[in-house]
Protein backbone atom coordinates (compact mmCIF):
# COMPACT_ATOMS: atom_id res chain seq x y z
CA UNK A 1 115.14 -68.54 -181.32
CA UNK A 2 115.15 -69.16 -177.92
CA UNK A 3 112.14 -69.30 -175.34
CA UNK A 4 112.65 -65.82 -173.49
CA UNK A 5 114.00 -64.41 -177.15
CA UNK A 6 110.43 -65.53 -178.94
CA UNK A 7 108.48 -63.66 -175.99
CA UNK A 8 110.77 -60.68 -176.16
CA UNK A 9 110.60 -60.41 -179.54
CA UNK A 10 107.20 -61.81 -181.22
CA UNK A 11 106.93 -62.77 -184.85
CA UNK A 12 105.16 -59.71 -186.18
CA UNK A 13 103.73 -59.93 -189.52
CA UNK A 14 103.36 -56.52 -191.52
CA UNK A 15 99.99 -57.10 -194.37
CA UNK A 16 100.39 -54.82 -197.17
CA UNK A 17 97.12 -54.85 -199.02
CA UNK A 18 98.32 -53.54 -203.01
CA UNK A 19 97.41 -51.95 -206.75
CA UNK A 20 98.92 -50.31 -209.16
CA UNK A 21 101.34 -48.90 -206.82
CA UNK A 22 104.67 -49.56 -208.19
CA UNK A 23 105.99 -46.09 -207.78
CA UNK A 24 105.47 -46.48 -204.14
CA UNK A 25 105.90 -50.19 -202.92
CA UNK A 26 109.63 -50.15 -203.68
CA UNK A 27 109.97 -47.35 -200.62
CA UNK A 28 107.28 -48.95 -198.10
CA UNK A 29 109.08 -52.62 -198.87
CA UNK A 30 112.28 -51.17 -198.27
CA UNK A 31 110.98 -49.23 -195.24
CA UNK A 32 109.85 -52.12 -193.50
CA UNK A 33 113.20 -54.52 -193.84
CA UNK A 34 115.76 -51.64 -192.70
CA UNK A 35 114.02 -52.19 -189.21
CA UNK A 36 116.26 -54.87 -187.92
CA UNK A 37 113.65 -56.54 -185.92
CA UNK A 38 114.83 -59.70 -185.82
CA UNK A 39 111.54 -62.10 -186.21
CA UNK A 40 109.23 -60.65 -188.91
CA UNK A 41 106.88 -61.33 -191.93
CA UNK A 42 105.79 -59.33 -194.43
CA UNK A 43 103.10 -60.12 -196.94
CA UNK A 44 101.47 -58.01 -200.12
CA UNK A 45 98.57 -59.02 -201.35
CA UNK A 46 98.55 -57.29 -204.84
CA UNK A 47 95.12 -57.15 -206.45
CA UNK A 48 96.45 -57.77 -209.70
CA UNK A 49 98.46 -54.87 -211.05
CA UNK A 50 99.36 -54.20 -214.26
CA UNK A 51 101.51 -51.04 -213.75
CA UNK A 52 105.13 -52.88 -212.77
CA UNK A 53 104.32 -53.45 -209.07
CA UNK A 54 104.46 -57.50 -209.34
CA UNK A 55 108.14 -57.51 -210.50
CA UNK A 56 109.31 -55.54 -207.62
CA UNK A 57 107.43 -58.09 -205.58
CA UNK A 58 108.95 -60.67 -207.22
CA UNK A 59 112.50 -59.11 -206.69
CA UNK A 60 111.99 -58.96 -203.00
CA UNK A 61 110.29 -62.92 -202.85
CA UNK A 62 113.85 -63.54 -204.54
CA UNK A 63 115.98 -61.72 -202.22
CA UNK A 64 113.88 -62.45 -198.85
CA UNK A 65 112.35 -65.62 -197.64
CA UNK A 66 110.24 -64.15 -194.92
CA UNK A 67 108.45 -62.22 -198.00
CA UNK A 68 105.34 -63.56 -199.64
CA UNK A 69 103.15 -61.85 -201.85
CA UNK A 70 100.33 -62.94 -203.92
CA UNK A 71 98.60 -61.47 -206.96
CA UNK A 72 95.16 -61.77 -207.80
CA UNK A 73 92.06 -60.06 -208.91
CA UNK A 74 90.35 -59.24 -205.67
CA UNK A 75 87.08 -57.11 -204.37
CA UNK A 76 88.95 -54.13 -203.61
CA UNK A 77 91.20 -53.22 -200.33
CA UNK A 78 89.15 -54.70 -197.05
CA UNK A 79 89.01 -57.93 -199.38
CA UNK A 80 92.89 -58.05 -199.92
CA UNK A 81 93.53 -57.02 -196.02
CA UNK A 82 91.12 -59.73 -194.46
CA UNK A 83 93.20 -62.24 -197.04
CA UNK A 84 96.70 -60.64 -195.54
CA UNK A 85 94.82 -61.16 -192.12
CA UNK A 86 94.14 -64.84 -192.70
CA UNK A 87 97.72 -65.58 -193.74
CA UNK A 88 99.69 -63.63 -191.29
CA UNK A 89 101.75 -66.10 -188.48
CA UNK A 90 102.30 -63.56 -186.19
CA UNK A 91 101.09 -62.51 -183.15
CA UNK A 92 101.56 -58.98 -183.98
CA UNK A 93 100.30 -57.02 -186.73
CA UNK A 94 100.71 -53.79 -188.53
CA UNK A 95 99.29 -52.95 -191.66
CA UNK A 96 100.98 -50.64 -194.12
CA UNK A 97 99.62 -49.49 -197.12
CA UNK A 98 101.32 -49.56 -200.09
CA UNK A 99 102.14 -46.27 -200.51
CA UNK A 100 102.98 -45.70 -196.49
CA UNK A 101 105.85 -45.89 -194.57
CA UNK A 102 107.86 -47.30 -191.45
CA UNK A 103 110.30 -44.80 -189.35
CA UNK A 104 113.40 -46.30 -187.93
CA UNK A 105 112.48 -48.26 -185.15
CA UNK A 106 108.87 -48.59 -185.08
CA UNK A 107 108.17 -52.22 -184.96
CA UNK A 108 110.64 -52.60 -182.43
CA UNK A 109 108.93 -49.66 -180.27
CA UNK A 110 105.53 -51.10 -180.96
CA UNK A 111 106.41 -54.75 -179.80
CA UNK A 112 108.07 -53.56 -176.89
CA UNK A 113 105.09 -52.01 -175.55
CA UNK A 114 102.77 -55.12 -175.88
CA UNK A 115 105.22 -57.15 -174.21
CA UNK A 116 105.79 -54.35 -171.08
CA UNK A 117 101.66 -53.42 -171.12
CA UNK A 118 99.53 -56.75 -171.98
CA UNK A 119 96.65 -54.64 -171.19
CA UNK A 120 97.03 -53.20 -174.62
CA UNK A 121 94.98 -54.67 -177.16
CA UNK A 122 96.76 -52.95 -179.96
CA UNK A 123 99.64 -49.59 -179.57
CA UNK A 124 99.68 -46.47 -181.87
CA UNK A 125 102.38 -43.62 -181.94
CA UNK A 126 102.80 -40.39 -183.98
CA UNK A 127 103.01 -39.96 -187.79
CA UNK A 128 103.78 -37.69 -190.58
CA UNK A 129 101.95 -36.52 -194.02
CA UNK A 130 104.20 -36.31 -196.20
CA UNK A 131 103.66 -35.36 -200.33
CA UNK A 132 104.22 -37.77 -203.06
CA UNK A 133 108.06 -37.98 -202.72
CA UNK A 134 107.44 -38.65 -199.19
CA UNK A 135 108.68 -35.61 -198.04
CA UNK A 136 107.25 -34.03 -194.57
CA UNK A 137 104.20 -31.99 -194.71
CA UNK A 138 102.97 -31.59 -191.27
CA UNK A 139 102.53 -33.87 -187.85
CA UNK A 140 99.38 -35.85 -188.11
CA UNK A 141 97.26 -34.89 -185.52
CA UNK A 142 97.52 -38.09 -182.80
CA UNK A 143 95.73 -37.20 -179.33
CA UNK A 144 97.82 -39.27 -176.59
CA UNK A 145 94.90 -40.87 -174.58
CA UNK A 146 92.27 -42.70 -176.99
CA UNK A 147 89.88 -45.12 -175.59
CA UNK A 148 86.50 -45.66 -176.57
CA UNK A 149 84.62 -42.24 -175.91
CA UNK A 150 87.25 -40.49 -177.65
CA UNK A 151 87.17 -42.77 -180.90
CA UNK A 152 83.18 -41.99 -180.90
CA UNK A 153 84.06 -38.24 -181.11
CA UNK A 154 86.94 -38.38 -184.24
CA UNK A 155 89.58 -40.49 -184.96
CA UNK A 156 92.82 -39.09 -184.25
CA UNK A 157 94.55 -42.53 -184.90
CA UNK A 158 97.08 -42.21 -188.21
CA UNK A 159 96.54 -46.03 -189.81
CA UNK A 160 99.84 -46.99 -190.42
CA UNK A 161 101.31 -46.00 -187.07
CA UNK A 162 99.15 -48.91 -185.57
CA UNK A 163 100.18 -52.49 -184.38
CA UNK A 164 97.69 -55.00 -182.70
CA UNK A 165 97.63 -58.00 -181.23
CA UNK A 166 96.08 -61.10 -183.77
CA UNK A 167 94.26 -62.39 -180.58
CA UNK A 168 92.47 -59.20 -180.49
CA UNK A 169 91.39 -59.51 -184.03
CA UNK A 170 90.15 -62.70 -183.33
CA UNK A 171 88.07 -61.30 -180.95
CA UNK A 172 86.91 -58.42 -182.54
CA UNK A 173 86.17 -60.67 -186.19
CA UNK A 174 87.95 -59.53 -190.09
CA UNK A 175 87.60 -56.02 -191.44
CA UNK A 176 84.66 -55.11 -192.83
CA UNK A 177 84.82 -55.75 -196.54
CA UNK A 178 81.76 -53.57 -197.30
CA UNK A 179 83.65 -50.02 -196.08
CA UNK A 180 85.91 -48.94 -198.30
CA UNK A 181 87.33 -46.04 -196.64
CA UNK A 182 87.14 -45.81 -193.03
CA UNK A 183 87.54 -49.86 -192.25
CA UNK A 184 90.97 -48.87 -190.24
CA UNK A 185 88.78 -46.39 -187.85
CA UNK A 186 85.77 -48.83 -187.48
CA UNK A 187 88.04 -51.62 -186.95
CA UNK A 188 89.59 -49.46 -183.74
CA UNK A 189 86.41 -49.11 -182.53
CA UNK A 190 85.80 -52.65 -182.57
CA UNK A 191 89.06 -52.88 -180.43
CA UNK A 192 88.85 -50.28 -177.95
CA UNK A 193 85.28 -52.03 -177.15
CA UNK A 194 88.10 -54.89 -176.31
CA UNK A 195 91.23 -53.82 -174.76
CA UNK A 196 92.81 -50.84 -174.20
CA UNK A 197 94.67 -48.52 -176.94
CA UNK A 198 98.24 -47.71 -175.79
CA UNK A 199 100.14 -44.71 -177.25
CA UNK A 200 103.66 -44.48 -178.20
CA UNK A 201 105.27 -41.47 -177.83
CA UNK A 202 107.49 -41.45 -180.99
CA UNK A 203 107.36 -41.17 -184.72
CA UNK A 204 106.20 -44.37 -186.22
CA UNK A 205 105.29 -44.08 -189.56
CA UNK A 206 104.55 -41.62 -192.31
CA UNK A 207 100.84 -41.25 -194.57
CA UNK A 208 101.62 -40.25 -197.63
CA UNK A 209 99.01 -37.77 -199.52
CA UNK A 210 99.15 -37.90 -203.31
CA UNK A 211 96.63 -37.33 -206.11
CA UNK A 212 95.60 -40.55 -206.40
CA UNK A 213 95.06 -41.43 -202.89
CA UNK A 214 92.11 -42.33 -201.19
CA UNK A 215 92.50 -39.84 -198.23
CA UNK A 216 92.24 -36.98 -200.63
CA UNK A 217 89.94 -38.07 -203.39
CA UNK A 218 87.04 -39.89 -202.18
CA UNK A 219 86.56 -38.21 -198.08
CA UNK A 220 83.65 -36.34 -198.52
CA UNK A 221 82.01 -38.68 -201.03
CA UNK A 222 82.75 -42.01 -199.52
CA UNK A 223 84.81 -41.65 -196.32
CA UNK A 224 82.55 -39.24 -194.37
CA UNK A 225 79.20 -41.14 -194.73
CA UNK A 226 81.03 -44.26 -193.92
CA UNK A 227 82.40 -43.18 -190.51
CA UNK A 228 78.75 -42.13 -190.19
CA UNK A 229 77.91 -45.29 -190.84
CA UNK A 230 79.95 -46.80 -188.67
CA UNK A 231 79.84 -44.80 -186.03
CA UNK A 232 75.99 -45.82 -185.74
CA UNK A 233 76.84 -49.14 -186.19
CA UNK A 234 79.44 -49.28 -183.12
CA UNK A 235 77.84 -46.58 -180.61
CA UNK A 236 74.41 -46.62 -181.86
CA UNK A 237 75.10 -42.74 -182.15
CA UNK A 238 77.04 -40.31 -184.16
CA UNK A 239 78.72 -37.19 -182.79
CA UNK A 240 78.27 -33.93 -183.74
CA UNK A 241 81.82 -33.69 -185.50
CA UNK A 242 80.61 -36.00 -187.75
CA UNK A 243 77.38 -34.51 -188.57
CA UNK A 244 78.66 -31.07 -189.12
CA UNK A 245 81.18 -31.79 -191.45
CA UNK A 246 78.82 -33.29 -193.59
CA UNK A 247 76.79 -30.91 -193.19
CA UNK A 248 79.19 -28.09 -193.98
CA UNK A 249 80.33 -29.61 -196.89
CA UNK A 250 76.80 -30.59 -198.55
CA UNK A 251 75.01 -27.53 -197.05
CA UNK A 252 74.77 -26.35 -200.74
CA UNK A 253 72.60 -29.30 -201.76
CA UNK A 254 69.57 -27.67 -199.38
CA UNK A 255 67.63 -28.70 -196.50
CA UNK A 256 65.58 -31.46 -197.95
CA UNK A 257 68.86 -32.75 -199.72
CA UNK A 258 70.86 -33.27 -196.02
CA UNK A 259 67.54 -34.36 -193.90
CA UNK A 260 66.84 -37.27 -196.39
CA UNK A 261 70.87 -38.54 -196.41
CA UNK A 262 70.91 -37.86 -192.51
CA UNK A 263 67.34 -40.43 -192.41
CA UNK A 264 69.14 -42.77 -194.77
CA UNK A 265 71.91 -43.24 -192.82
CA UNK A 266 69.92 -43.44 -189.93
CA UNK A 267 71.82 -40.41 -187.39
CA UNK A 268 68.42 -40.13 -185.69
CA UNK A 269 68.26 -43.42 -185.27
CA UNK A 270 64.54 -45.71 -186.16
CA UNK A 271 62.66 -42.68 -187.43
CA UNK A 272 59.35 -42.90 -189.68
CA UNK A 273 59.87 -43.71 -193.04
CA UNK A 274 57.11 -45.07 -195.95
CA UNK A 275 56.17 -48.14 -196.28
CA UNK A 276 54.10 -48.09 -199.87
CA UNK A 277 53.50 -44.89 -201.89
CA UNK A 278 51.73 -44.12 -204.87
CA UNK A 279 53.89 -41.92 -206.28
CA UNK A 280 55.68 -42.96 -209.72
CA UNK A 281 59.47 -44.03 -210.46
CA UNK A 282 59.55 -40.96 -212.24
CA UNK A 283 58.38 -38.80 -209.25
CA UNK A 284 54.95 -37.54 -210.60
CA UNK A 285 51.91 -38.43 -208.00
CA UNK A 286 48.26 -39.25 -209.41
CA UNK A 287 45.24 -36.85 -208.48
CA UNK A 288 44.89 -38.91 -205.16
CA UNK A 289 48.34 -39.41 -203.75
CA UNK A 290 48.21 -42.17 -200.96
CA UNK A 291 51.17 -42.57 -198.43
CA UNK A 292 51.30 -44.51 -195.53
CA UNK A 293 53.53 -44.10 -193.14
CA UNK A 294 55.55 -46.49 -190.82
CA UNK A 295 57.13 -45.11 -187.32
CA UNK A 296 57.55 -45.97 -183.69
CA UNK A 297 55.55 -44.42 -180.32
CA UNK A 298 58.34 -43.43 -179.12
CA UNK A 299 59.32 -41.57 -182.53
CA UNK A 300 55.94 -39.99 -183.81
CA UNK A 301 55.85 -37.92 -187.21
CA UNK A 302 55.56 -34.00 -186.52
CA UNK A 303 55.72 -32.83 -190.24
CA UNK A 304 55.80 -34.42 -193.46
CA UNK A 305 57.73 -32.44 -196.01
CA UNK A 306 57.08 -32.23 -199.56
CA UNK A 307 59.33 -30.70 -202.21
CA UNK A 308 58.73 -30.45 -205.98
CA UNK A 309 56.79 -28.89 -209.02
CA UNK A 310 53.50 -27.76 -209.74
CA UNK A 311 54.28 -28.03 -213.73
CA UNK A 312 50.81 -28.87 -215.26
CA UNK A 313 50.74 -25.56 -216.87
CA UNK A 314 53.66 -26.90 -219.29
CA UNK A 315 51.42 -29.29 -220.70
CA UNK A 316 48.73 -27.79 -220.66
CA UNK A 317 48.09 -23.63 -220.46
CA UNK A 318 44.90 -23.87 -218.65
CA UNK A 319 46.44 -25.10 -215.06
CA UNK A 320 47.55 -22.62 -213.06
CA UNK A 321 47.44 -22.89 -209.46
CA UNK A 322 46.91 -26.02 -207.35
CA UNK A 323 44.68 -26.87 -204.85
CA UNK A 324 44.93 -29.74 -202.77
CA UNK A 325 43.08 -31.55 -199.49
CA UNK A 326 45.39 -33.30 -197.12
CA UNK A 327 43.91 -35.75 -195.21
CA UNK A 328 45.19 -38.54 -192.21
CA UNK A 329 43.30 -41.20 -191.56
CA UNK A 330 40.51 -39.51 -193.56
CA UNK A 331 40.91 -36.60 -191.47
CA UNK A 332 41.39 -32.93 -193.12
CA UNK A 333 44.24 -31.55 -191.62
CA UNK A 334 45.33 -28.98 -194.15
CA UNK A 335 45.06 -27.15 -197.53
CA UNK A 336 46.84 -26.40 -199.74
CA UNK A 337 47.42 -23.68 -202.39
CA UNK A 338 50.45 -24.19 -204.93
CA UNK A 339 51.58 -21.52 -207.41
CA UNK A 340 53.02 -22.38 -210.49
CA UNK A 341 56.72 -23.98 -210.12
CA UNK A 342 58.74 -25.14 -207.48
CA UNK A 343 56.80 -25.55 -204.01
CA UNK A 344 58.57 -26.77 -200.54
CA UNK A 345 55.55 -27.58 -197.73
CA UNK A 346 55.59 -28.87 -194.56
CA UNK A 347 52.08 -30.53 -193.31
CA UNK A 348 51.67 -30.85 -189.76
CA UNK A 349 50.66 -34.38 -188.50
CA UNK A 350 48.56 -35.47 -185.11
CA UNK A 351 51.88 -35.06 -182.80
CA UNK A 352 50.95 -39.22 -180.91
CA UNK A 353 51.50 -40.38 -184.89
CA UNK A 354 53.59 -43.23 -185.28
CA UNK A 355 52.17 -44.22 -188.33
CA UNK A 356 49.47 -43.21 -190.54
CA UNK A 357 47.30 -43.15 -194.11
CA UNK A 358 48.05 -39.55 -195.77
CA UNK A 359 46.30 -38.90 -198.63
CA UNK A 360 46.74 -35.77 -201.05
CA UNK A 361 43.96 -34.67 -203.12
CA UNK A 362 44.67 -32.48 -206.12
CA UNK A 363 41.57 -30.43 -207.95
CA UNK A 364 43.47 -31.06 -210.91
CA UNK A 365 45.16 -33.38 -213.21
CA UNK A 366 46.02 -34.29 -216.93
CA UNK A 367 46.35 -37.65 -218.85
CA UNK A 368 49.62 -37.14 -221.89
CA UNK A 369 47.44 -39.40 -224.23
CA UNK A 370 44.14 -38.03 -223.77
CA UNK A 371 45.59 -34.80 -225.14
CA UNK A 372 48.22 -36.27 -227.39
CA UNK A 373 51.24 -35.74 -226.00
CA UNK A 374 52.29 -38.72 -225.60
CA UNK A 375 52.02 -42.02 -224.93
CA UNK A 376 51.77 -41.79 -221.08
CA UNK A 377 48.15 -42.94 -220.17
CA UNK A 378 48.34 -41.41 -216.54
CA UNK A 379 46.42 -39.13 -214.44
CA UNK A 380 49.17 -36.69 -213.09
CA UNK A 381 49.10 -34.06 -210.70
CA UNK A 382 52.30 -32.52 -208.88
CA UNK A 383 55.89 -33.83 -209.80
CA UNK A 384 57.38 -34.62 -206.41
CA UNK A 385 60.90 -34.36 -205.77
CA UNK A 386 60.96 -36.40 -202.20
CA UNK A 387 58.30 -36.40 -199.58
CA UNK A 388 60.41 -37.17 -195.90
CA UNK A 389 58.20 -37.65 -192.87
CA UNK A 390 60.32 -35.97 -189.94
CA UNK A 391 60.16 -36.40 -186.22
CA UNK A 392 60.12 -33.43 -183.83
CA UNK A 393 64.19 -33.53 -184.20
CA UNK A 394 64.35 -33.91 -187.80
CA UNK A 395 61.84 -30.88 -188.06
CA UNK A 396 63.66 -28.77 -185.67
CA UNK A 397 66.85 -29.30 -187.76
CA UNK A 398 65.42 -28.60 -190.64
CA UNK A 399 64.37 -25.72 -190.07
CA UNK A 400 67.78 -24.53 -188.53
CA UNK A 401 69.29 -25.59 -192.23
CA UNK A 402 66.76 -23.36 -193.66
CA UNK A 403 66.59 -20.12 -191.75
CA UNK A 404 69.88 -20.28 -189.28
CA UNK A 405 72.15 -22.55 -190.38
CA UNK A 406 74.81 -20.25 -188.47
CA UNK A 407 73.17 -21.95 -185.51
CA UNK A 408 73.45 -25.34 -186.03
CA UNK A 409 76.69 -26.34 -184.37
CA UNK A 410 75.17 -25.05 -181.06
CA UNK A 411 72.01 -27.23 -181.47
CA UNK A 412 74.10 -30.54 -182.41
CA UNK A 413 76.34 -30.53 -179.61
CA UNK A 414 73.07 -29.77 -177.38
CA UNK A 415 70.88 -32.72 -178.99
CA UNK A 416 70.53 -36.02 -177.20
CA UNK A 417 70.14 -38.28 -180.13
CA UNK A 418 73.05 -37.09 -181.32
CA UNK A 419 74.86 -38.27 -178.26
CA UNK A 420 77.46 -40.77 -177.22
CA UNK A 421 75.78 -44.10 -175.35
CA UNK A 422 77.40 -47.31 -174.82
């Protein structure tokens, strides 16, 4: 290949990461060599299946010498991409999932656009859902103009309707190999933070949704808290759209539920936590509960809630209600008066806290071996579900989750720490 024929058309490598997809790969192989682009690569690395899918590969390393595959036991599908990664020769590359598919023309669209714009750091067009025979559903919904901003709102990018440019990758380092659903979004944000995103105005490829596939099992219980994750990890931030779709979805589980995964995932960013508790693995507290409390100046504590059980009275008939002395920093700030059962409280803290000793004093307590029980030698007191210090945001939300959650689109689009900075 000549000179002016190498720059016009680039050795493109397509990585197929793979497993246990033989009823697919025979379609996405095949979908990928009708191109007729005359200078391309294609490489599955197969994580070891079992189901059929390495004969077909073999087949194809028979029939086509600018095939490879490999087929291995590997740590899941950001492993087998960053090994496709490391092998690939070309300076462009798309990545196709083993169940996905090329339309007619789409590496040679995609390649034509790097070469005309070399502004773009990687090109994306439009692409289809389609069902398990690959069959259309509906359009995927691709916005035209995506830079950075627009990737920290949502990602309207469809995965395998994407080609980049291997220098870019360079730049931007492997895919992250501890995300195992969102790594295609946080690796565009990773781009777009180093060249520009061009768009394609044509059908490129087609995501296939099936039973077994990732985009419809595992969004809400993997995918969503990783583009959380990685959202905060990229922007510092995490937009609204985000937040209230995991929010809507989990509402169910109950205010204290959401604020604690919100704090563990850090969407308010370096809020007070604790540092050392005295409360046991199995969540009951002794007579004098001690807490302290670790924060930042700039982040003071406005509430610490407590949620659990006042169930002494099980053991024992004679408990009934609880009384109990908050103190912080051996200051009385509250008391407290808990009926039998379930209690939810909320104990106002000095507003400059940043950090702090809390201690909770109950008037009662039992020991299981003392009154033969049990075994269990403790003192114990309340049986506390989680204890969550919250900032003046945290509190405010909270309280929208628990008497107007109706309302809480409104506030997230209005709060700052919830907003996009570079």
């Amino acid at each position: 290949m000549s000179g002016r024929q190498q720059a016009s058309f680039p050795l493109v490598t397509i990585v197929t990461p793979s497993y246990q997809q033989a009823g697919y790969i025979r379609e996405t192989i095949e979908s990928i060599w009708s191109q007729n682009y005359p200078n391309l690569e294609h490489l599955v690395i197969d994580g070891g299946s079992t189901d059929g899918t390495v004969e077909i590969l073999k087949h194809y390393a028979r029939k086509e010498p600018r095939f490879r595959y490999v087929s291995e036991k590997d740590r899941g599908q950001s492993h087998a991409l960053n090994k496709g990664l490391a092998m690939a020769k070309g300076s462009v590359i798309g990545w196709l999932n083993s169940d996905d598919t090329y339309h007619p023309q789409a590496i040679a669209r995609a390649v034509k656009a790097l070469v005309e714009h070399p502004e773009y750091g990687a090109v994306y067009g439009r692409a289809m859902y389609t069902d398990a025979g690959n069959r259309p559903l509906s359009p995927y919904p691709v916005d035209k103009k995506i830079g950075r901003a627009r990737l920290f709102d949502v990602c309207t990018i469809c995965q395998p309707a994407v080609f980049f440019r291997k220098s870019v990758l360079e730049k931007t380092g492997p895919i992250d190999e501890s995300l195992q659903f969102c790594m295609d979004y946080e690796l565009w944000m990773r781009i777009a933070k180093q060249a520009k995103l061009g768009f394609i105005d044509a059908m490129l490829a087609n995501s296939r949704l099936h039973e077994e596939a990732k985009t419809v099992k595992q969004y809400f219980s993997i995918g969503l808290p990783e583009c959380i994750r990685s959202s905060i990890k990229n922007f510092g931030a995490v937009s609204s759209h985000w937040v209230m779709q995991f929010l809507a979805h989990h509402l169910h589980e109950g205010p204290g539920w959401l604020i604690e995964r919100l704090k563990a995932m850090h969407v308010f960013g370096p809020t007070a936590g604790i540092r050392q508790s005295a409360r046991y693995e199995d969540g009951w507290v002794p007579p004098r509960w001690r807490l302290e409390l670790e924060g930042k100046p700039s982040r003071p504590v406005d509430f610490l809630l407590i949620q659990g059980e006042n169930n002494l009275h099980r053991l024992h008939g004679s408990v009934g209600k609880m009384h109990c002395t908050v103190t912080v920093d051996n200051r009385t700030v509250k008391k407290l008066e808990l009926d039998k059962g379930r209690f939810n409280v909320k104990i106002p803290l000095p507003v400059s806290s940043a950090a702090g000793h809390i201690e909770i004093r109950s008037h009662a307590s039992l020991n299981p071996k003392r009154l033969q029980l049990s075994d269990d030698n403790r003192e114990l007191s309340l049986l506390v579900k989680r204890a969550i210090p919250l900032s003046k945001a945290e509190a405010a939300l909270y309280e929208l989750l628990e008497h107007d959650p109706a309302s809480i689109g409104e506030w997230l689009m209005q709060h700052p720490a919830l907003q996009f900075r570079e």
